[in-house]
Protein backbone atom coordinates (compact mmCIF):
# COMPACT_ATOMS: atom_id res chain seq x y z
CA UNK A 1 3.85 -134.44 -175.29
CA UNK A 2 3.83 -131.22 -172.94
CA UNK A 3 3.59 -127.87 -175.16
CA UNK A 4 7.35 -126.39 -174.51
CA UNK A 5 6.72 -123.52 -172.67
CA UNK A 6 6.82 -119.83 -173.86
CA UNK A 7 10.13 -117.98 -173.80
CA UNK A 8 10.42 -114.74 -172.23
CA UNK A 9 10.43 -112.73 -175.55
CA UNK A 10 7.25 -114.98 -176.74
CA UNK A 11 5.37 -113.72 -173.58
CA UNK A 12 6.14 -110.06 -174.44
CA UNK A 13 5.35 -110.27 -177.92
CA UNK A 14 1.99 -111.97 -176.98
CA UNK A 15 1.00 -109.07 -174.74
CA UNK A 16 1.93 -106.27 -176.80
CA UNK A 17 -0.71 -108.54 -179.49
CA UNK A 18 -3.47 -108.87 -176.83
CA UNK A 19 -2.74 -105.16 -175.87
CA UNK A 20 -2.69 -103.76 -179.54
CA UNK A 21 -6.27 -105.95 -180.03
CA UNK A 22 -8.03 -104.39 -176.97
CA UNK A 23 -7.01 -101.00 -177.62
CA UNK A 24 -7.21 -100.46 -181.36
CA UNK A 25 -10.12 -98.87 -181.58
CA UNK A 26 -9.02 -96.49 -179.29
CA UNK A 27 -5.97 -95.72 -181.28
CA UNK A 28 -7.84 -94.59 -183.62
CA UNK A 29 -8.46 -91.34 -181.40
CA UNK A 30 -10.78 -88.83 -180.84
CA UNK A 31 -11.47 -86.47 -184.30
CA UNK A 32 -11.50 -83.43 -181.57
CA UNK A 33 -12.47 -79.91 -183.07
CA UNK A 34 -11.72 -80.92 -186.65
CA UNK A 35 -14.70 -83.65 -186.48
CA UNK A 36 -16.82 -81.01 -185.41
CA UNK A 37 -16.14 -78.63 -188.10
CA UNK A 38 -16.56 -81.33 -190.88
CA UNK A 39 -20.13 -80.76 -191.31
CA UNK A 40 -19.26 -76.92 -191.68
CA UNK A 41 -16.24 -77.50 -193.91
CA UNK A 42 -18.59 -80.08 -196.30
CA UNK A 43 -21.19 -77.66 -196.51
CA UNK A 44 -19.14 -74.71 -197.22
CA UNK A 45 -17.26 -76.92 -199.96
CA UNK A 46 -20.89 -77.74 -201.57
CA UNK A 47 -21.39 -73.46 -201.62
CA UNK A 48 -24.06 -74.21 -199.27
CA UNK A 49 -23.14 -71.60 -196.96
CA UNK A 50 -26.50 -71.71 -194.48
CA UNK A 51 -25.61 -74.93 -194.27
CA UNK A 52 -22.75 -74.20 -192.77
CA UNK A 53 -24.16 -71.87 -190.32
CA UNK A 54 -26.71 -74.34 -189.32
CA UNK A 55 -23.91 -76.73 -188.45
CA UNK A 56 -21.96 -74.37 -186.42
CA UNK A 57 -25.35 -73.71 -184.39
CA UNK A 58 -25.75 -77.62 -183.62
CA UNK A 59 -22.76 -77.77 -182.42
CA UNK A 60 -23.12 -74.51 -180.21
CA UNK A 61 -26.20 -75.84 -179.48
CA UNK A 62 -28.42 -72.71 -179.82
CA UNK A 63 -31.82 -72.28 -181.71
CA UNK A 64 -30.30 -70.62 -184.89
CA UNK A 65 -28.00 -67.92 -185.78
CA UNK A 66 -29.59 -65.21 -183.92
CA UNK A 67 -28.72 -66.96 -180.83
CA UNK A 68 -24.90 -67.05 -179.01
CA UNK A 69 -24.25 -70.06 -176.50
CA UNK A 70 -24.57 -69.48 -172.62
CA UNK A 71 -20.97 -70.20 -172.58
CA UNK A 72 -18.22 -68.63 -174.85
CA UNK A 73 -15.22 -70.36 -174.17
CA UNK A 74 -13.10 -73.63 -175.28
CA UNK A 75 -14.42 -74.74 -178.63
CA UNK A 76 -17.71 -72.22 -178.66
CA UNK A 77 -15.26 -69.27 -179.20
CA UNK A 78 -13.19 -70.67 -182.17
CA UNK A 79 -17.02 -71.92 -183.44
CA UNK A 80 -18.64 -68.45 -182.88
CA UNK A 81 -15.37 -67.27 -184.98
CA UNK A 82 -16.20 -69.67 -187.81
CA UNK A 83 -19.69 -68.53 -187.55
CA UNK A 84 -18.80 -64.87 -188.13
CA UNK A 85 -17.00 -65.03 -190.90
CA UNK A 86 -19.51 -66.80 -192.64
CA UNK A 87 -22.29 -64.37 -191.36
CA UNK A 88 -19.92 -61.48 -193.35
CA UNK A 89 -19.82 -64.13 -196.07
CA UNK A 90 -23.99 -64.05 -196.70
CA UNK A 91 -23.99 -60.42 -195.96
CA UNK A 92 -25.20 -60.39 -192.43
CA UNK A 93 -23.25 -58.13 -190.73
CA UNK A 94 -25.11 -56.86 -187.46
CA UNK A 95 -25.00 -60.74 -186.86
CA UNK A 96 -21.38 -60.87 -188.02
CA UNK A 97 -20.30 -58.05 -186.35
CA UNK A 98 -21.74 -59.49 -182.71
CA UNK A 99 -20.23 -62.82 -183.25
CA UNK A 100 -16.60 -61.38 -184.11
CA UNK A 101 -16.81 -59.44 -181.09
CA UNK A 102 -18.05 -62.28 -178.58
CA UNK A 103 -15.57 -64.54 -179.65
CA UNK A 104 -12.73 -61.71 -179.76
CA UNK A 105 -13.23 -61.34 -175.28
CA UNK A 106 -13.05 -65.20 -175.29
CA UNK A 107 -10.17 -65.86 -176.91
CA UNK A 108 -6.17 -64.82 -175.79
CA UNK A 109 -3.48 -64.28 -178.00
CA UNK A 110 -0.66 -66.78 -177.98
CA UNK A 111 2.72 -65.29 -176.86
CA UNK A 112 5.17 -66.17 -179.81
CA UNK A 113 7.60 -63.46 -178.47
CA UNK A 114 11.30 -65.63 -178.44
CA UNK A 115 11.01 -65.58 -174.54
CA UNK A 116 7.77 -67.67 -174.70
CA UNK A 117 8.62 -70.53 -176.65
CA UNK A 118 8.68 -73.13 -174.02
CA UNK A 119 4.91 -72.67 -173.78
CA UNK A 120 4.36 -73.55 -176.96
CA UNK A 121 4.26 -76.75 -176.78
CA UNK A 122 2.13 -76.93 -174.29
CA UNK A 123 -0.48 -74.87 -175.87
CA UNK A 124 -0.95 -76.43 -178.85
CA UNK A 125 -1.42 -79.78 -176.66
CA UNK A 126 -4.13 -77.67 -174.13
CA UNK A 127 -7.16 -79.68 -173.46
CA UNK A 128 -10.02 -78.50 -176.05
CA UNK A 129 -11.73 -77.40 -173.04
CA UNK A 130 -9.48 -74.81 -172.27
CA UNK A 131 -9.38 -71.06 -173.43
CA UNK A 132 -8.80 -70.86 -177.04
CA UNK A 133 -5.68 -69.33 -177.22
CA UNK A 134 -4.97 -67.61 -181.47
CA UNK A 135 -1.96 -67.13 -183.19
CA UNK A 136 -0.95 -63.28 -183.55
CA UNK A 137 -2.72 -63.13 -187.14
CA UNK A 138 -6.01 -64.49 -186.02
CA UNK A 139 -6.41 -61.52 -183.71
CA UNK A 140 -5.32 -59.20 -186.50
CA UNK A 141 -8.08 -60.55 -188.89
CA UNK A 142 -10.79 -60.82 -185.96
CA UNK A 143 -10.09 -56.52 -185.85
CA UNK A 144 -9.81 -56.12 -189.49
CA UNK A 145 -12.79 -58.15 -190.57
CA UNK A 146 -14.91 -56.80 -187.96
CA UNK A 147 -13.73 -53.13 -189.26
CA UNK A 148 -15.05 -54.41 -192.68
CA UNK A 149 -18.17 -55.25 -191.61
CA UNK A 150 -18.99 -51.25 -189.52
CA UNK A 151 -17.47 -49.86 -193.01
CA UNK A 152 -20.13 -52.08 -194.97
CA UNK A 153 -23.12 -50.64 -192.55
CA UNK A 154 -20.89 -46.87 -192.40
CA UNK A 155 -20.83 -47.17 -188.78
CA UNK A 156 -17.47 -44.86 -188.20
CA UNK A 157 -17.51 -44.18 -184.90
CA UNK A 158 -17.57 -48.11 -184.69
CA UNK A 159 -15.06 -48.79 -187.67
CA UNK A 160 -12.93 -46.36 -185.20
CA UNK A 161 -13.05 -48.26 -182.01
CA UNK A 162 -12.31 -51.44 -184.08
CA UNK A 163 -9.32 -49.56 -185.89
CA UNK A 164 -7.84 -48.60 -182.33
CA UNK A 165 -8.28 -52.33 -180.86
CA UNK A 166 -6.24 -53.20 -183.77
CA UNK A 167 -3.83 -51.06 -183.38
CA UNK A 168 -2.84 -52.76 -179.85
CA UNK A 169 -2.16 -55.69 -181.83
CA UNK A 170 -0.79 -54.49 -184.50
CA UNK A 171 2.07 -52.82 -181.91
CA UNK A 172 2.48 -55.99 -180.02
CA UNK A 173 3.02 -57.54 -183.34
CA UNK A 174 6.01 -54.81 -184.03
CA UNK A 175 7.48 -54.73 -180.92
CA UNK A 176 7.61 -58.51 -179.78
CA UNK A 177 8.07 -60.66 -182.77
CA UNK A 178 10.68 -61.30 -185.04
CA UNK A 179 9.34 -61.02 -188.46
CA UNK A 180 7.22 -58.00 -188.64
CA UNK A 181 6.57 -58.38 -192.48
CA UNK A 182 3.21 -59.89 -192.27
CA UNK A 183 0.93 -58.44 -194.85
CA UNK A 184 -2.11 -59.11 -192.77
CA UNK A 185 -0.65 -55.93 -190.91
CA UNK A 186 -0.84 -54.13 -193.68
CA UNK A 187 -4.92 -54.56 -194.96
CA UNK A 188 -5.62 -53.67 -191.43
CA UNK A 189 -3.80 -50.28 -192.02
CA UNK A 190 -5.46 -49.69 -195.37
CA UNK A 191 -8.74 -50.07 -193.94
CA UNK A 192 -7.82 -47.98 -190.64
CA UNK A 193 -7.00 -45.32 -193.37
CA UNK A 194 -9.86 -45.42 -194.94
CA UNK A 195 -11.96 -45.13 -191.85
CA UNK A 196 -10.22 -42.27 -190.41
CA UNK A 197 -10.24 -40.45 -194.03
CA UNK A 198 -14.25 -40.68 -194.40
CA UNK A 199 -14.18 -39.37 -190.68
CA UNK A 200 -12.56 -36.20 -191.85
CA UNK A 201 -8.91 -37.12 -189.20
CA UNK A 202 -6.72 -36.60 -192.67
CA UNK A 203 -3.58 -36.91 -190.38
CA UNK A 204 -4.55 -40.44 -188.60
CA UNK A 205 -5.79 -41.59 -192.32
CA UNK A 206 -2.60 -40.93 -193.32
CA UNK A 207 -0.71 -42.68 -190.76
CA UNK A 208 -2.34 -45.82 -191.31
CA UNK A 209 -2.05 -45.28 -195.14
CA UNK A 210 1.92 -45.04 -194.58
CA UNK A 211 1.92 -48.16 -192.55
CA UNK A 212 -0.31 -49.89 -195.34
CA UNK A 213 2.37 -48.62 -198.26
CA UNK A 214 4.90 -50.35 -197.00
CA UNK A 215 3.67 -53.63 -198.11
CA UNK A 216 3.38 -54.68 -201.45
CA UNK A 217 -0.67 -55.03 -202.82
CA UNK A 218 -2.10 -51.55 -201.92
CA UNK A 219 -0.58 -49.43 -205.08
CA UNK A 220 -4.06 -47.99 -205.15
CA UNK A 221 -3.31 -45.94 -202.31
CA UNK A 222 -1.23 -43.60 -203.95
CA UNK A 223 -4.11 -41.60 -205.81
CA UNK A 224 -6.06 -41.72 -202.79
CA UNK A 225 -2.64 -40.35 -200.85
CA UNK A 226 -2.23 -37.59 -203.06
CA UNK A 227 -5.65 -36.41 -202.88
CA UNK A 228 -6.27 -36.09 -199.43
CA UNK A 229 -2.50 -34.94 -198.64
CA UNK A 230 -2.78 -31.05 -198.96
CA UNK A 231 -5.82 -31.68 -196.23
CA UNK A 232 -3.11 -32.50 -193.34
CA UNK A 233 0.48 -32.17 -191.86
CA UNK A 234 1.31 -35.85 -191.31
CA UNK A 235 4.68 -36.56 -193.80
CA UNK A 236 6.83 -39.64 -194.49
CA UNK A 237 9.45 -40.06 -196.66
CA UNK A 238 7.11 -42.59 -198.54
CA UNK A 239 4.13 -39.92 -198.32
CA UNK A 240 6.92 -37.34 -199.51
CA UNK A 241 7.75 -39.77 -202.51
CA UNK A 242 4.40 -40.29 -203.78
CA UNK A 243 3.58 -36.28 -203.32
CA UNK A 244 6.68 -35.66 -205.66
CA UNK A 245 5.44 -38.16 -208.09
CA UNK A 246 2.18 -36.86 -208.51
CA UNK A 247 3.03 -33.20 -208.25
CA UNK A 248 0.25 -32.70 -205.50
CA UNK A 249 0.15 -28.94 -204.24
CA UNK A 250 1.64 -27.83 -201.22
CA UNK A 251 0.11 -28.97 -198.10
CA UNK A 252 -2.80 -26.90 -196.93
CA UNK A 253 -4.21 -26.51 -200.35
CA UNK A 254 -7.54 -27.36 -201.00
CA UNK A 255 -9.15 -30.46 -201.91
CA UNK A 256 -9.66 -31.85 -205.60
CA UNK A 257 -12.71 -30.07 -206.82
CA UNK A 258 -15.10 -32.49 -207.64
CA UNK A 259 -17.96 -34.57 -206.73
CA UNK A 260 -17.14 -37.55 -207.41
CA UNK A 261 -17.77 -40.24 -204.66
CA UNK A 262 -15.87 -43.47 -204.12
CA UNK A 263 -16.37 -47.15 -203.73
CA UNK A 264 -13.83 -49.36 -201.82
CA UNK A 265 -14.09 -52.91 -203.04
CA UNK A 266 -12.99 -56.32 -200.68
CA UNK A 267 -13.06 -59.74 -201.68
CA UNK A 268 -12.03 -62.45 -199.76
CA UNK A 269 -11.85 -65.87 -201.46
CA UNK A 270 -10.79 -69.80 -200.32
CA UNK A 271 -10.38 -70.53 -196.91
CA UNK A 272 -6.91 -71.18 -195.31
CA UNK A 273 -5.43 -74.29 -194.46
CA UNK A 274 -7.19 -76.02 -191.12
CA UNK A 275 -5.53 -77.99 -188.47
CA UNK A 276 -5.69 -81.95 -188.37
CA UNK A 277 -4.41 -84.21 -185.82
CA UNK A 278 -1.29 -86.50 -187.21
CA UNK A 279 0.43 -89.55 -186.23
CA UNK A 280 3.83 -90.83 -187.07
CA UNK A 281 6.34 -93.30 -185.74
CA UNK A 282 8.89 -92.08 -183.38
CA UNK A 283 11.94 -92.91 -185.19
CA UNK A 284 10.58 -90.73 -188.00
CA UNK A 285 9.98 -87.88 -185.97
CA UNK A 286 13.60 -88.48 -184.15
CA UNK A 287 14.82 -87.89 -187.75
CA UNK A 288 13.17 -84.74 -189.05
CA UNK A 289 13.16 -82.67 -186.09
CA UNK A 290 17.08 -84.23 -184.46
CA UNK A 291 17.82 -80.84 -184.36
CA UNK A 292 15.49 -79.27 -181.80
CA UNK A 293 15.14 -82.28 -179.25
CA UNK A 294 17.17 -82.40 -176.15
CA UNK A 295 20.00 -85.18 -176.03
CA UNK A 296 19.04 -87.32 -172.86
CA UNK A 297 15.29 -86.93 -174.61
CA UNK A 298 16.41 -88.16 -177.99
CA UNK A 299 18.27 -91.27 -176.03
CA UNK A 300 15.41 -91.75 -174.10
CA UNK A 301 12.86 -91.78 -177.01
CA UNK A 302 15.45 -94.00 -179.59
CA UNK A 303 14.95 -96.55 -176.18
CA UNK A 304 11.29 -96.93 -177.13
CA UNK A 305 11.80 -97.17 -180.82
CA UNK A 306 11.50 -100.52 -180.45
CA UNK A 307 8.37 -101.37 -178.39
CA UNK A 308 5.82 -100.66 -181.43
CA UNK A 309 2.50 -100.38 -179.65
CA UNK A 310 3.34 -97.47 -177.94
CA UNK A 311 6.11 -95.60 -180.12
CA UNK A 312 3.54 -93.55 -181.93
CA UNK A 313 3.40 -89.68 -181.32
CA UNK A 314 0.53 -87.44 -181.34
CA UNK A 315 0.65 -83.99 -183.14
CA UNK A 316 -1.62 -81.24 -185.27
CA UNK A 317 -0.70 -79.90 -188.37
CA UNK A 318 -2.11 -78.05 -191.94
CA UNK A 319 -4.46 -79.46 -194.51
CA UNK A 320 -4.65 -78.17 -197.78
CA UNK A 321 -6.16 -75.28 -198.02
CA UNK A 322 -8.61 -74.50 -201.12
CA UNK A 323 -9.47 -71.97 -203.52
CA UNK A 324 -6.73 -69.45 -203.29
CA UNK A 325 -5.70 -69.91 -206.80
CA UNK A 326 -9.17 -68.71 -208.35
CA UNK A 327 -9.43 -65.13 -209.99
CA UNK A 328 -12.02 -63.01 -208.46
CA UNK A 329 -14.38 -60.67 -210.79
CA UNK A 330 -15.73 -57.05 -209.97
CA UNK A 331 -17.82 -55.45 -212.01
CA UNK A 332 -19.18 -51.85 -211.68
CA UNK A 333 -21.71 -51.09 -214.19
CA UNK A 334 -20.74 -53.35 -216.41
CA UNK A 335 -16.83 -52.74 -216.90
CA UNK A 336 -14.15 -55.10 -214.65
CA UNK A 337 -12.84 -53.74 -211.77
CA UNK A 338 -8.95 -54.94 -211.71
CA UNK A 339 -8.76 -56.09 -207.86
CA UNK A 340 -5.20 -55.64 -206.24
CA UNK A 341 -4.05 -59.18 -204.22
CA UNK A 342 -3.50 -57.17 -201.01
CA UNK A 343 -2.59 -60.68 -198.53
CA UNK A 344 -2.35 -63.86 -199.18
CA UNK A 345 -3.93 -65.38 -195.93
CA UNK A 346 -3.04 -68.62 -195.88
CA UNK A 347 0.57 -68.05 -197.25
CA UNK A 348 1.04 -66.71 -193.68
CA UNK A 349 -1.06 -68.95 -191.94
CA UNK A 350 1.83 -71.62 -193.10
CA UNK A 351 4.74 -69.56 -191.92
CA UNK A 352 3.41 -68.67 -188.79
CA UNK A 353 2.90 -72.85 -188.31
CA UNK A 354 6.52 -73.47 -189.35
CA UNK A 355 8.20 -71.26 -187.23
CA UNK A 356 6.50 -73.41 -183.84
CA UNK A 357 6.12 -77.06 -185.41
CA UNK A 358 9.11 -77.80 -184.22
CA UNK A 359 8.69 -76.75 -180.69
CA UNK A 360 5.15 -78.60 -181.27
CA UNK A 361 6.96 -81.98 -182.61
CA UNK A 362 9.83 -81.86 -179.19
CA UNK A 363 6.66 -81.20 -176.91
CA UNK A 364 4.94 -84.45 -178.66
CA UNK A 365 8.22 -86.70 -177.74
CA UNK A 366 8.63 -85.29 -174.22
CA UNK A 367 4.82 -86.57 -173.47
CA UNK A 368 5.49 -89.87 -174.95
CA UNK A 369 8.45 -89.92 -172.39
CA UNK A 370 6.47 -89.43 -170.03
CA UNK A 371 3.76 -91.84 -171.07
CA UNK A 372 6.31 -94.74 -171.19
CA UNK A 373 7.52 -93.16 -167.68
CA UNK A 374 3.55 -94.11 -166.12
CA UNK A 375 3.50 -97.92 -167.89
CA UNK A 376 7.23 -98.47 -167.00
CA UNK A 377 6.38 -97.81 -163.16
CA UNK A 378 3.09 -99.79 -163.45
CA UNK A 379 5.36 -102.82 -164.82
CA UNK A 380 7.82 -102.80 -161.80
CA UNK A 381 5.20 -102.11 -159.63
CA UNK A 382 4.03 -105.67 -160.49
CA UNK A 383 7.12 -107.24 -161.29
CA UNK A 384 9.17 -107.09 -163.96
CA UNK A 385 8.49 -110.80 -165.48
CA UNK A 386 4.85 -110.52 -164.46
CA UNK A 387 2.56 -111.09 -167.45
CA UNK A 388 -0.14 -109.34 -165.68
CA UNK A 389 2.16 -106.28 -164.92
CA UNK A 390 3.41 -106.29 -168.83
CA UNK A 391 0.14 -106.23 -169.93
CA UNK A 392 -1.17 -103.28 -167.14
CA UNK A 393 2.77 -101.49 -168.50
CA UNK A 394 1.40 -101.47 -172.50
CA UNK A 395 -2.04 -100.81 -171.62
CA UNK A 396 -1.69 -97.37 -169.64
CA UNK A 397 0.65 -96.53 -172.28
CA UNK A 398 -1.40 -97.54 -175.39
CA UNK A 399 -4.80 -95.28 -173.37
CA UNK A 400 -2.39 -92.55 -172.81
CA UNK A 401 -1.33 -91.98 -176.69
CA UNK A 402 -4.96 -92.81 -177.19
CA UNK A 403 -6.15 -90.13 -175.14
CA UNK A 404 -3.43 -87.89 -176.01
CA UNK A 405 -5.39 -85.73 -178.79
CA UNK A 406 -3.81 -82.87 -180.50
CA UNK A 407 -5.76 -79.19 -179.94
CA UNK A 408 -6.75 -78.81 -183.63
CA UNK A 409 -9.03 -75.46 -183.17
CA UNK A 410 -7.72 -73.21 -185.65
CA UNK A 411 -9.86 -70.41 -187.63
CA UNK A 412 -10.71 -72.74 -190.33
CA UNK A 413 -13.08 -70.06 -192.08
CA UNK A 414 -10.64 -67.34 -192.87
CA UNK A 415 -10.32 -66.67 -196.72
CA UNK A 416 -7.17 -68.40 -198.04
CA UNK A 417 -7.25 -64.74 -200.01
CA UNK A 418 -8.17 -61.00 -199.87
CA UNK A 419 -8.20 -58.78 -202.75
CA UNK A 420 -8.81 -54.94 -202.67
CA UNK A 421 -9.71 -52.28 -205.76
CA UNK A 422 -10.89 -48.32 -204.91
CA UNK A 423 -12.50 -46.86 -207.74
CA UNK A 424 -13.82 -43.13 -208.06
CA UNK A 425 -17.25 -42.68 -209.59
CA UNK A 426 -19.89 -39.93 -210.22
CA UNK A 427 -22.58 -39.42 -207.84
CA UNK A 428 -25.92 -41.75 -208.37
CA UNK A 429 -27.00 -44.90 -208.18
CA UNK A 430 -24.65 -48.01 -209.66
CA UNK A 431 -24.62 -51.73 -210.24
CA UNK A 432 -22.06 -53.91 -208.51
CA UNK A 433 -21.78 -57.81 -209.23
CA UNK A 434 -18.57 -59.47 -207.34
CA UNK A 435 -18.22 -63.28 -208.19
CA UNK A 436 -15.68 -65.82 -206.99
CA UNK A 437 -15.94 -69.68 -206.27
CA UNK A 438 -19.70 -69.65 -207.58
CA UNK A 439 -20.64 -66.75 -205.03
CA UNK A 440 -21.97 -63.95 -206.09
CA UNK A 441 -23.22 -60.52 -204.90
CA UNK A 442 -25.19 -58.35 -206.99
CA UNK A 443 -25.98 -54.65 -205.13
CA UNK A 444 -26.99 -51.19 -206.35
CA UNK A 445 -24.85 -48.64 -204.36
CA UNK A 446 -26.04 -45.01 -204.40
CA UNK A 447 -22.53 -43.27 -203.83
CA UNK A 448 -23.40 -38.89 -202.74
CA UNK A 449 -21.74 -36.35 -203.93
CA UNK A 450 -18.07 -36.75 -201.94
CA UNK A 451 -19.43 -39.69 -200.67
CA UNK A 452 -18.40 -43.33 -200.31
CA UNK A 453 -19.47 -46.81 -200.18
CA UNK A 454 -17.82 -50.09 -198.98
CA UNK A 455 -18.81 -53.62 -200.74
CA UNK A 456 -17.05 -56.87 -199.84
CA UNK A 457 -17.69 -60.35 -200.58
CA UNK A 458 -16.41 -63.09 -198.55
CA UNK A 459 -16.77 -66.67 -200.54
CA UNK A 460 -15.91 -69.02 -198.25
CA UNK A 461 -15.62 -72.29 -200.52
């Protein structure tokens, strides 16, 4: 007895099987940036921070730390960036300070002003081979850390430059985007004010200082405020409040008489929330993002609900971060320091994602479109009852989600969480420990008479 032959909707079925057997393993997709951090990330979880650095320089494929690639661009900038921060991390800040400023000429800012969010989309799906392009608060904290790190080696006239290059993006930030609340903003300013203040520019200091107040974490501004007030002209109504508070004298007096020096303390802790490439069905996308896709997009996508294989979309989004909920401890000769949360990094690291995932999810659905768009023109190409051309149809679509891989570079070694305390002390020589997530930094300071000392810690785990 002859086998009855196959019906029409048998045949398809059968293809889509053979199709979804060859190209499984591809489906599985290519890890892309985040599978070359994962050495980094393990190590740093382990508190193994060389480790870490002696991943990064694999992948950058240099001799060791000392070393930058011949080529700064596509995933070697966001890598030289990871590398820097954990440079500041182990206290090596010459080193530090030249990787933050490599990768800072390598990598563009991405335009979130509300008249560039078409390109979106398209940025977060940019080839990993293309120019690195960061998120408004990456190029804040690129300025600010690097600031930290001429403060730690009291380079001013470089803290200076780096305060100024900040202040470029801090205006853009101001001027172009909607929420201009970000407390990264803020830390910048407080360090900007410090800078200027141990340069003797009392006016500039306090400028920044204003534009640090008004955000909540630097309360300990206010002594240093009032202190340094009667020494310049510069007034706000927020500089005007704390002088009437504290009862300072009338500008143009003289300085406090004494000679007591001071110690700023910074301690970053955590690290923020990293970018991962995601998959989910198309129906379930259709659903939680119905709002921001175009009708005759939505229709055309529901069309392909149904296909299976190919119905999958591509996108990045957040991890978990880690550590931000650990407490910190300063010590200064032996008594606690009480450190001042002054931004929670990765708090903002999540609402800067949510305001574009959207855009990012639409852009996602408009590829698979065009995906389908390729295999449907390969099937009638061949014919649409063709096995051959069915098969050729499924295929280019099942390589192109394949291929299709999310740009997951991100900053994955900023800490989740920066604390600040500023403490006044006599002059001489004085212990320091700082401790959080099992590292630790132990350091006498010598602090002059008027004079000042910066000590961070940056425990990346």
């Amino acid at each position: 007895m002859s086998p009855k032959p196959l019906s029409k909707s048998s045949r398809l079925r059968d293809a889509a099987a053979l199709v979804a057997l060859v190209v499984s393993p591809w489906l599985v997709g290519c890890g892309g940036h985040t599978a070359r951090t994962l050495e980094m990330r393990t190590a740093l979880d382990a508190g193994n921070a060389n480790g870490a650095i002696h991943s990064l320089d694999e992948e950058l494929d240099v001799k060791d730390a000392k070393e930058l690639p011949k080529d700064i661009k596509g995933d070697n900038a966001i890598l030289v960036l990871d590398r820097a921060s954990i440079q500041q991390g182990v206290a090596e800040f010459p080193l530090s300070k030249r990787d933050f400023e490599a990768a800072d000429k390598a990598i563009d800012m991405l335009d979130l002003a509300r008249n560039a969010g078409d390109s979106i989309g398209e940025y977060v799906f940019s080839g990993s081979s293309g120019r690195y392009q960061a998120p408004p608060y990456e190029k804040l904290m690129i300025n600010t850390l690097n600031m930290l790190n001429y403060l730690e080696t009291r380079d001013l006239n470089g803290a200076r430059i780096e305060a100024r290059r900040l202040s470029v993006i801090q205006k853009y930030y101001r001027d172009n985007l909607e929420h201009k609340d970000n407390p990264v903003l803020g830390l910048g300013s407080m360090l900007a004010g410090f800078t200027f203040e141990k340069s003797g520019e009392i006016d500039e200091a306090l400028r920044y200082y204003d534009e640090a107040l008004a955000f909540t974490g630097f309360g300990t501004l206010g002594e240093s405020v009032r202190r340094i007030a009667p020494q310049g002209q510069f007034r706000s109504p927020r500089i005007k409040s704390l002088l009437h508070e504290g009862e300072t004298p009338a500008p143009g007096g003289p300085p406090a008489d004494d000679d007591s020096g001071e110690v700023l303390f910074v301690v970053g802790y955590g690290r923020v929330a990293h970018k991962i490439a995601n998959r989910i069905p198309i129906g379930l996308a259709l659903t939680y993002f119905a709002g921001s896709i175009q009708p005759h997009d939505a229709a055309a996508a529901n069309k392909l609900a149904a296909q299976g294989l190919v119905t999958w979309i591509n996108f990045p989004s957040l991890a978990p971060g880690r550590g931000k909920w650990d407490v910190p401890a300063c010590q200064l000769d032996g008594r606690y320091v009480q450190l001042e949360e002054a931004v929670d990094v990765d708090r903002e690291v999540r609402a800067e994602w949510k305001k574009i995932e959207g855009k990012i999810i639409v852009s996602a659905i408009t590829r698979l479109i065009a995906r389908a768009a390729v295999g449907q023109g390969i099937q009638t190409a061949a014919g649409r009852d063709n096995i051959v051309g069915i098969l050729a149809s499924l295929g280019a679509q099942a390589t192109l989600t394949a291929l299709d891989t999310p740009d997951t570079r991100s900053w994955e070694t900023l800490p989740a969480r920066i604390a600040v305390a500023r403490m006044r002390l006599p002059p001489g020589r004085h212990r320091v420990v700082i401790d959080a997530r099992g590292w630790k930094r132990t350091q006498d300071v010598v602090v002059e008479k008027n004079g000042w000392q910066v000590v961070s810690l940056m425990a990346l785990r």
